[in-house]
C-alpha atoms as a PDB file:
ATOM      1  CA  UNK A   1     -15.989  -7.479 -17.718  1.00  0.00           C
ATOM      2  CA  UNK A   2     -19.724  -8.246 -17.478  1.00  0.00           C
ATOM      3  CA  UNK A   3     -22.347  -5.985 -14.929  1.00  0.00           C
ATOM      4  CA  UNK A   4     -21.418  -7.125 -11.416  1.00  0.00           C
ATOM      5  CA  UNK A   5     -24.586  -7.463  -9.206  1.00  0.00           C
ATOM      6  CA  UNK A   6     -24.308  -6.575  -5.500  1.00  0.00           C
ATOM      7  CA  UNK A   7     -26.826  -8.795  -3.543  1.00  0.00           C
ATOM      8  CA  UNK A   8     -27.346  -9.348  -0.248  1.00  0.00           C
ATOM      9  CA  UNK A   9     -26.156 -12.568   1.355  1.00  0.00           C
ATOM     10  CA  UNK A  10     -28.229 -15.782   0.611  1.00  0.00           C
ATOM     11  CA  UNK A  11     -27.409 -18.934   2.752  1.00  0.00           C
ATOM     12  CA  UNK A  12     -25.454 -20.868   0.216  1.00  0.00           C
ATOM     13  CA  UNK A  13     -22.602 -18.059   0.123  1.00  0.00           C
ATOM     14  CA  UNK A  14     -21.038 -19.220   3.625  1.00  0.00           C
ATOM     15  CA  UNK A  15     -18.518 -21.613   2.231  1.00  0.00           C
ATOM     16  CA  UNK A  16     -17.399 -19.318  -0.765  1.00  0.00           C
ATOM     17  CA  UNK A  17     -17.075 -16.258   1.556  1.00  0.00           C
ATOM     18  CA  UNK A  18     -15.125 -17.762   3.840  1.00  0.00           C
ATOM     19  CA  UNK A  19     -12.846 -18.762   1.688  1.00  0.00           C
ATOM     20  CA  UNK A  20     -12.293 -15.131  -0.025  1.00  0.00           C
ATOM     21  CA  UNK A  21     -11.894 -13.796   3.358  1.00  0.00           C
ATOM     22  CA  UNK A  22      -9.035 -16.497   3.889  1.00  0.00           C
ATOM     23  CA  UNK A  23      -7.270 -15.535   0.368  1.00  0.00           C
ATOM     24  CA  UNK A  24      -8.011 -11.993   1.123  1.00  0.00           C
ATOM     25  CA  UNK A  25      -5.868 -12.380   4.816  1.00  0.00           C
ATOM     26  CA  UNK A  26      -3.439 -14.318   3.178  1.00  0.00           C
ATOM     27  CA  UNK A  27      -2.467 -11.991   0.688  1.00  0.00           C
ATOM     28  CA  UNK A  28      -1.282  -9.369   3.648  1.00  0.00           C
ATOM     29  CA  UNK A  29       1.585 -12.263   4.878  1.00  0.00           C
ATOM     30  CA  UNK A  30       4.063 -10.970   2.444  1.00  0.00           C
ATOM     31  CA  UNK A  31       3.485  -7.118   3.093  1.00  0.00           C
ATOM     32  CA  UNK A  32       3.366  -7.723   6.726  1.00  0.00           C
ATOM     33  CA  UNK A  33       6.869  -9.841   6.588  1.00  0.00           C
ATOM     34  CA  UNK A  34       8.280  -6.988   4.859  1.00  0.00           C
ATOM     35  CA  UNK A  35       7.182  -3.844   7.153  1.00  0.00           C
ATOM     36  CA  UNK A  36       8.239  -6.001  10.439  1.00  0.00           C
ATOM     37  CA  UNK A  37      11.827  -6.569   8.415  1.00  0.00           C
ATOM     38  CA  UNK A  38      11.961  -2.672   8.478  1.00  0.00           C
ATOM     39  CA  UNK A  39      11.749  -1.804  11.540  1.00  0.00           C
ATOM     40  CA  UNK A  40      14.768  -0.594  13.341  1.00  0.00           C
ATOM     41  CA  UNK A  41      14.335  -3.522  16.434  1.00  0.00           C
ATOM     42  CA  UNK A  42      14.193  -6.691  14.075  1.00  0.00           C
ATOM     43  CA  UNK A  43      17.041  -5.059  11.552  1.00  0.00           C
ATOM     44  CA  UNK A  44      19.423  -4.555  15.284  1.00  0.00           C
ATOM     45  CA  UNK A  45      18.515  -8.033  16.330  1.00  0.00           C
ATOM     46  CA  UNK A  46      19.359  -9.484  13.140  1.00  0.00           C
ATOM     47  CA  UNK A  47      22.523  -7.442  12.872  1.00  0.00           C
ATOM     48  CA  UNK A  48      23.903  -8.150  16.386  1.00  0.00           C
ATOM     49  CA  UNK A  49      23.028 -11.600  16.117  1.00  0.00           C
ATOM     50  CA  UNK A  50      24.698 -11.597  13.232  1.00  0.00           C
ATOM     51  CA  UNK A  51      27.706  -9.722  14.121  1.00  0.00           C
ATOM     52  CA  UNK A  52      27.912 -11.788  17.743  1.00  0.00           C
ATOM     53  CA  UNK A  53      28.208 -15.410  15.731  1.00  0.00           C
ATOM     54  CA  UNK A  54      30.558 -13.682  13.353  1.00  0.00           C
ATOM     55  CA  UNK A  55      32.703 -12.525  15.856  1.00  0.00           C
ATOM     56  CA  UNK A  56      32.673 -15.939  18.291  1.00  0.00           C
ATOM     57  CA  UNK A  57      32.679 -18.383  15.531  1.00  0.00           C
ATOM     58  CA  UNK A  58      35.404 -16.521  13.362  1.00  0.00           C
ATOM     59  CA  UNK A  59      32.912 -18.315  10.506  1.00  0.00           C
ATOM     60  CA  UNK A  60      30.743 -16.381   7.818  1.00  0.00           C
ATOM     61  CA  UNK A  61      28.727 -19.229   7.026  1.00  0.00           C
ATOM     62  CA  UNK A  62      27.422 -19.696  10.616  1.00  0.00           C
ATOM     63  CA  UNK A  63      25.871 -16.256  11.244  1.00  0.00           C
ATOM     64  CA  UNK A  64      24.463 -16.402   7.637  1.00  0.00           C
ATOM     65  CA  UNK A  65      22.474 -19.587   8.388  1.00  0.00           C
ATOM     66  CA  UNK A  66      21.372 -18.187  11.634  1.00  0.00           C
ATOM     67  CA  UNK A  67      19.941 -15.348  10.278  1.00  0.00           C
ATOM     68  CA  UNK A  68      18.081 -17.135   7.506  1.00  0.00           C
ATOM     69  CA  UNK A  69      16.949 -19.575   9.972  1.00  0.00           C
ATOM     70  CA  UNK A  70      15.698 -16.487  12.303  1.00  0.00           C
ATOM     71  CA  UNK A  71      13.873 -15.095   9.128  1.00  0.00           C
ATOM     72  CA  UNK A  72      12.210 -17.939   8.449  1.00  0.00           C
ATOM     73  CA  UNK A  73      10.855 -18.603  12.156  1.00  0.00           C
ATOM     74  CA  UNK A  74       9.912 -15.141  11.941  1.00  0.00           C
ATOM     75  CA  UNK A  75       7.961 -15.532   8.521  1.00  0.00           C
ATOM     76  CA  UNK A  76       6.618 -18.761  10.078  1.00  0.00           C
ATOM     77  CA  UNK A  77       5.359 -17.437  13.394  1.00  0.00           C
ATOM     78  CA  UNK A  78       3.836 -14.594  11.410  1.00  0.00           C
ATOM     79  CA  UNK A  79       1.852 -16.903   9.160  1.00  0.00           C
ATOM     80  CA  UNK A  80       0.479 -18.691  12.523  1.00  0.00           C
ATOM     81  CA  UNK A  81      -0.644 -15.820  13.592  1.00  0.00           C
ATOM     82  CA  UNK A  82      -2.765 -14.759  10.519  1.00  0.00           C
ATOM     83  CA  UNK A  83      -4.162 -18.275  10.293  1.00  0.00           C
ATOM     84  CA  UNK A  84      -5.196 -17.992  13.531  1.00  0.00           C
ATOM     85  CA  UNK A  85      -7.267 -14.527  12.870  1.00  0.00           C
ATOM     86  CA  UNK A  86      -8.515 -16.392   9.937  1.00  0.00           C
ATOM     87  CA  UNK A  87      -9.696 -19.402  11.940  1.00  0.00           C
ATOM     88  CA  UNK A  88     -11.033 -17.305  14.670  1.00  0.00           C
ATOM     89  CA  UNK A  89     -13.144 -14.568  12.537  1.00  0.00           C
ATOM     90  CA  UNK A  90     -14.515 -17.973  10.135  1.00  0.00           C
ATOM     91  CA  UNK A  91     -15.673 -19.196  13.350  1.00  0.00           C
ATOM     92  CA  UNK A  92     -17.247 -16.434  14.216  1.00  0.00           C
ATOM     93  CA  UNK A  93     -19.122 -14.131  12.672  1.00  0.00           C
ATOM     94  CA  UNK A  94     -18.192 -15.569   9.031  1.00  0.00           C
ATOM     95  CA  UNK A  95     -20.184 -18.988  10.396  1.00  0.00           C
ATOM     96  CA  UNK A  96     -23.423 -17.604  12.014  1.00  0.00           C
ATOM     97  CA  UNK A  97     -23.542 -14.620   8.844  1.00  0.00           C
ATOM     98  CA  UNK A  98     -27.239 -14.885   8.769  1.00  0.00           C
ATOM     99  CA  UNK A  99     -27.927 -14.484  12.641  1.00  0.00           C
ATOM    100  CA  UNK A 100     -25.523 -11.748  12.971  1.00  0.00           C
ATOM    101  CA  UNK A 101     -25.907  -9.500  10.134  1.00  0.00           C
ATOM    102  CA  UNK A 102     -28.994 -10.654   7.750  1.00  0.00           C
ATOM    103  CA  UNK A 103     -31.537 -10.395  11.266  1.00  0.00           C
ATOM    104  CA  UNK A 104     -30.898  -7.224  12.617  1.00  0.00           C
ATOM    105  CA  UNK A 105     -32.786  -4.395  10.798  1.00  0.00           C
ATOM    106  CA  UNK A 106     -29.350  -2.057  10.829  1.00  0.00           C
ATOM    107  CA  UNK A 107     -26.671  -4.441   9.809  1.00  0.00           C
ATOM    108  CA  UNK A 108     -26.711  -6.233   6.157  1.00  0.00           C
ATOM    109  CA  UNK A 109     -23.885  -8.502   3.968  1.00  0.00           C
ATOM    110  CA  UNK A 110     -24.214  -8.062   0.612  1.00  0.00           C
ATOM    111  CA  UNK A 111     -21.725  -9.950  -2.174  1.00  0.00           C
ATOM    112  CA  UNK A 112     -20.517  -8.847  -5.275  1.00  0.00           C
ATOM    113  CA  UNK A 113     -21.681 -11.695  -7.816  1.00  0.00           C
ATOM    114  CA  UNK A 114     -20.914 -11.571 -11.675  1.00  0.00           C
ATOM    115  CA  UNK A 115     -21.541 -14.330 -14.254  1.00  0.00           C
ATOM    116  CA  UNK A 116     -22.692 -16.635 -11.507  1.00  0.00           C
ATOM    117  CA  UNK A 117     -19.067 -15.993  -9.487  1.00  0.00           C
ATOM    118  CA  UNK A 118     -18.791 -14.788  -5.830  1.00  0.00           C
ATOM    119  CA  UNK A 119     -15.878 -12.192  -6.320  1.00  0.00           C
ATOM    120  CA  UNK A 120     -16.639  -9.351  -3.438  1.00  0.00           C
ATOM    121  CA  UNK A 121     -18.034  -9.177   0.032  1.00  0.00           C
ATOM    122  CA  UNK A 122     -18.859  -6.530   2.285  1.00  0.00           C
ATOM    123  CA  UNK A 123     -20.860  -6.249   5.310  1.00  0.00           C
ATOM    124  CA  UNK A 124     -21.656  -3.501   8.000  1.00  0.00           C
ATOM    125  CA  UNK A 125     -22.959  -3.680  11.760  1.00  0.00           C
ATOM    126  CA  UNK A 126     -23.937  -0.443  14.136  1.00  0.00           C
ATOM    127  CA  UNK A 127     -20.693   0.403  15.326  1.00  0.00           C
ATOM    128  CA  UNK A 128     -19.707  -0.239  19.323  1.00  0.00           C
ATOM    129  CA  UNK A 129     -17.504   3.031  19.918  1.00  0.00           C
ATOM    130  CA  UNK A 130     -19.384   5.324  17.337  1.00  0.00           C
ATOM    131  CA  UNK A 131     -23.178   5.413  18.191  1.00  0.00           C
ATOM    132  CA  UNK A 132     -24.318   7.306  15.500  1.00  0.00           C
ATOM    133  CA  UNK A 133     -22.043   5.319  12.839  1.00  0.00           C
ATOM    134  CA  UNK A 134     -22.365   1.704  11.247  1.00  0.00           C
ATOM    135  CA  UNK A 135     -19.191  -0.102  11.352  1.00  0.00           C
ATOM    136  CA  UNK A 136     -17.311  -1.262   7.572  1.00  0.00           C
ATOM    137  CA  UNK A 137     -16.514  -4.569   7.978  1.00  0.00           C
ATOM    138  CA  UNK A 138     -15.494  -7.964   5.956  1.00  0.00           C
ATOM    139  CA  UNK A 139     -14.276  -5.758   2.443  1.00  0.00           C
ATOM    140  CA  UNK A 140     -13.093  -8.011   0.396  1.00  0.00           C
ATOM    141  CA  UNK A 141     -12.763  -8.587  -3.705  1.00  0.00           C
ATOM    142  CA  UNK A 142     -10.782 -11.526  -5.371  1.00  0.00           C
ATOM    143  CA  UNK A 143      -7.609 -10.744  -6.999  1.00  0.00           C
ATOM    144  CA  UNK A 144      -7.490 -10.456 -10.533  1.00  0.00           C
ATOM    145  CA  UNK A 145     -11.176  -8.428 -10.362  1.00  0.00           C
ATOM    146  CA  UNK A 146      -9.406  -5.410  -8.281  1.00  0.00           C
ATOM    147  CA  UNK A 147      -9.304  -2.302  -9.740  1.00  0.00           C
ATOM    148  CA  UNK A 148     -12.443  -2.446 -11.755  1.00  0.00           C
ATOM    149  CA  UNK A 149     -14.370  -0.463  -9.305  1.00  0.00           C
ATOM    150  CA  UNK A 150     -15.904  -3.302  -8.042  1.00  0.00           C
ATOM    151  CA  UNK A 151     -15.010  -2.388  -4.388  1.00  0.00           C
ATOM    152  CA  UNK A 152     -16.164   1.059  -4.716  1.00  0.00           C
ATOM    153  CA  UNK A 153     -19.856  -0.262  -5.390  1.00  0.00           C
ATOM    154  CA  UNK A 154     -19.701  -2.395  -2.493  1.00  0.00           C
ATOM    155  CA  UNK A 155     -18.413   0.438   0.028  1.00  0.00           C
ATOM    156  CA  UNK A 156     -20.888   2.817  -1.261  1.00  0.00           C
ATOM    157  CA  UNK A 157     -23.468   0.156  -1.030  1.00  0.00           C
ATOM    158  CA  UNK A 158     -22.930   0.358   2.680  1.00  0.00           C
ATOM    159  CA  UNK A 159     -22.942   4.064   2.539  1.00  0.00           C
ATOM    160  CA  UNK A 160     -26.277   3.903   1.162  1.00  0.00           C
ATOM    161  CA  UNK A 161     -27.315   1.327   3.707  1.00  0.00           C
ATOM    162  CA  UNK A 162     -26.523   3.756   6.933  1.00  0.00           C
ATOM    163  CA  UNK A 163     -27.577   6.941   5.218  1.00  0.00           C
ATOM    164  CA  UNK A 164     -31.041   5.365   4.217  1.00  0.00           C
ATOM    165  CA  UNK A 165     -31.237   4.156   8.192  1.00  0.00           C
ATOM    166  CA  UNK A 166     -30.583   7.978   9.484  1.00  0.00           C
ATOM    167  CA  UNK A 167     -26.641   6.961  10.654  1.00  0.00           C
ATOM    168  CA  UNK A 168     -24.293   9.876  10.909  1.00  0.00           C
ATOM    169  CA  UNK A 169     -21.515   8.286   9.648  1.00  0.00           C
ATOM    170  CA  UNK A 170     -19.543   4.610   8.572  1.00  0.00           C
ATOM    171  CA  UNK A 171     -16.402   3.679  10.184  1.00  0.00           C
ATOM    172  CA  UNK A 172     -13.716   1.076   9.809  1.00  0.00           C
ATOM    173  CA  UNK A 173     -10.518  -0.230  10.495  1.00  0.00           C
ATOM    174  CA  UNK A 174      -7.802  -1.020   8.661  1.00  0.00           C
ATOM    175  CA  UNK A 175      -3.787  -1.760   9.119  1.00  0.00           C
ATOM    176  CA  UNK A 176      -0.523   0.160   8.244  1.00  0.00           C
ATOM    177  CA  UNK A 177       0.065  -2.571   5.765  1.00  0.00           C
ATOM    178  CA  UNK A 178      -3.259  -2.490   3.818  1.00  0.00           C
ATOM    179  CA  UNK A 179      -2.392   0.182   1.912  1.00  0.00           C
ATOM    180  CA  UNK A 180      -4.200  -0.038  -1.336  1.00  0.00           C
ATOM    181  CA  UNK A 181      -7.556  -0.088   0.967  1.00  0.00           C
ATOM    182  CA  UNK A 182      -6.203   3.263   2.763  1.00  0.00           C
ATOM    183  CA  UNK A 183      -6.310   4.581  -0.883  1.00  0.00           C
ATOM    184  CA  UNK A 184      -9.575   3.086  -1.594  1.00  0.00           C
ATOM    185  CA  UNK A 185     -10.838   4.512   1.587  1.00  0.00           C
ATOM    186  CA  UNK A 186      -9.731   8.100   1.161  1.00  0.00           C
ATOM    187  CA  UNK A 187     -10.493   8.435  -2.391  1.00  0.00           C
ATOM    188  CA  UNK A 188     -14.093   7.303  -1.526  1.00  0.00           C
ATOM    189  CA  UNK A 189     -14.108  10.251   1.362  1.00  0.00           C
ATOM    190  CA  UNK A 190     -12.828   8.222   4.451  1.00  0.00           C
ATOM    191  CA  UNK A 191     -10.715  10.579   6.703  1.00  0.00           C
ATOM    192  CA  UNK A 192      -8.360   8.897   8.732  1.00  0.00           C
ATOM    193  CA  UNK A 193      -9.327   9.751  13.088  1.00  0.00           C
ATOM    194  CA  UNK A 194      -7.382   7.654  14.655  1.00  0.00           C
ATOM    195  CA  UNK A 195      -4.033   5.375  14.838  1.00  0.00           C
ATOM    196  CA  UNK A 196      -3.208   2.988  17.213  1.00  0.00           C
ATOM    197  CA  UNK A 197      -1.643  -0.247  18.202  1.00  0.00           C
ATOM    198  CA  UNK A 198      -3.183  -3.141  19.516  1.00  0.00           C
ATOM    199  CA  UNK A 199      -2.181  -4.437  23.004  1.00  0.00           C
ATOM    200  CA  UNK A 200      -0.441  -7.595  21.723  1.00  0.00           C
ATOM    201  CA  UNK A 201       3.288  -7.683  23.042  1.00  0.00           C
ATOM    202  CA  UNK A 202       4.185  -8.107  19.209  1.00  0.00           C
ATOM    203  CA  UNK A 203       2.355  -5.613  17.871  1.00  0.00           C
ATOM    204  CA  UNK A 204       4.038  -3.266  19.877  1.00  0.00           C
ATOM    205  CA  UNK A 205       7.118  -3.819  19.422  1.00  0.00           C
ATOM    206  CA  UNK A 206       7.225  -4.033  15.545  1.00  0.00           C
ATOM    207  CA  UNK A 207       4.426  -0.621  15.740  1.00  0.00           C
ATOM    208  CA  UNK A 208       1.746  -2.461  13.643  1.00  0.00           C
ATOM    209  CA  UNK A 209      -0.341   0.232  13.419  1.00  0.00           C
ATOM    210  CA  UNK A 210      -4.472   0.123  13.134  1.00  0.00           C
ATOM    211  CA  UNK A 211      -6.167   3.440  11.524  1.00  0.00           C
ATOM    212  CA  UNK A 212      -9.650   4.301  11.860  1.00  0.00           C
ATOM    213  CA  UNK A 213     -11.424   6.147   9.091  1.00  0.00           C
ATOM    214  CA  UNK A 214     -14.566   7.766   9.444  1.00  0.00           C
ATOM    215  CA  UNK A 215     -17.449   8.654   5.838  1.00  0.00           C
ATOM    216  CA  UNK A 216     -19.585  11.493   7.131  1.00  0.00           C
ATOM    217  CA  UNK A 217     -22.977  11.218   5.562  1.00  0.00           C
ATOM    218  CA  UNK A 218     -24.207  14.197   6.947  1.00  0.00           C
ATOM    219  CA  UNK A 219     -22.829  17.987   6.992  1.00  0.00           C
ATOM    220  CA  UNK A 220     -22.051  19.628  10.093  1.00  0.00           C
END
């Protein structure tokens, strides 16, 4: 693989960005289908529903179909969802990149660019909960240029960025299911400080938990 250059953002980036943020989302569908199959409420639903049309209809076939048609509303539902995160966070902050982190003197984007190809993102704003920390945020690298240490550069590349501007610490957030960046994160000296689930009805009942992981830049 040739030298990847990590740059900071340039204007003509917004439509390529975007859409590596909405592969990057995308990708967590499948995981996220499977850990909500595995909890213990959807696998009772689906076997009392199950047993219920089994038991009334005195037919296998009926309680099979119903249960593939549940799994597929469920799958269904679950992609709305994510599209809907995509659409908001493209409309947000993803659309106005330049205002929101290229102005401010302590919050940057930078992209990972090799051979003239957009194939990593990363960006980091003063963090709202953790005054002395910049916040991780919009990590991204394209599949099939993962594991080439490409998203190591771009995390320490942030690093670099808050220890340069005096900043205690980076922070981010990440989801049970994004487990390959909880591996990422730790290996790079993230300590996990906090778990937690979001206030969303859904969210709580399938426990989709959120961790927060803290990079100390200074010793205490």
């Amino acid at each position: 693989m040739a030298a990847v250059e990590i740059r900071e953002y340039r204007e003509g980036d917004g439509p390529t960005v975007r859409e590596l943020f909405t592969l990057g989302m995308s990708e967590h569908v499948p995981t996220s289908f499977v850990y909500v199959l595995k909890q213990p409420l959807s696998q009772m639903f689906l076997a009392c529903t199950f047993c219920a049309l089994l038991a009334s209809s005195k037919s296998f076939l009926l309680p099979v179909l119903a249960v593939t048609l549940l799994l597929a509303a469920a799958r269904q539902l679950l992609v709305h969802k994510f599209n809907g995160y995509i659409d908001t966070c493209c409309a947000a902050d993803l659309a106005h990149i330049s205002d929101i982190y290229m102005s401010p003197p302590n919050a940057c984007f930078w992209v990972a660019v090799c051979e003239g190809r957009l194939l990593g993102m990363v960006s980091c704003l003063p963090s709202l909960s953790h005054p002395d920390c910049l916040e991780l945020k919009r990590m991204s690298v394209r599949r099939g240029f993962r594991r080439t240490g490409m998203a190591k550069k771009l995390c320490r590349t942030v690093a670099e960025f808050a220890r340069a501007r005096g900043y205690a610490g980076v922070v981010l957030v990440t989801s049970v299911v994004q487990t390959d960046a909880q591996k990422l994160y730790e290996g790079l000296g993230y300590s996990k400080v906090r778990e937690f689930v979001e206030s969303d009805i859904g969210a709580k009942l399938m426990n989709f938990s959120i961790f927060e992981y803290r990079l100390d830049l200074v010793q205490k």
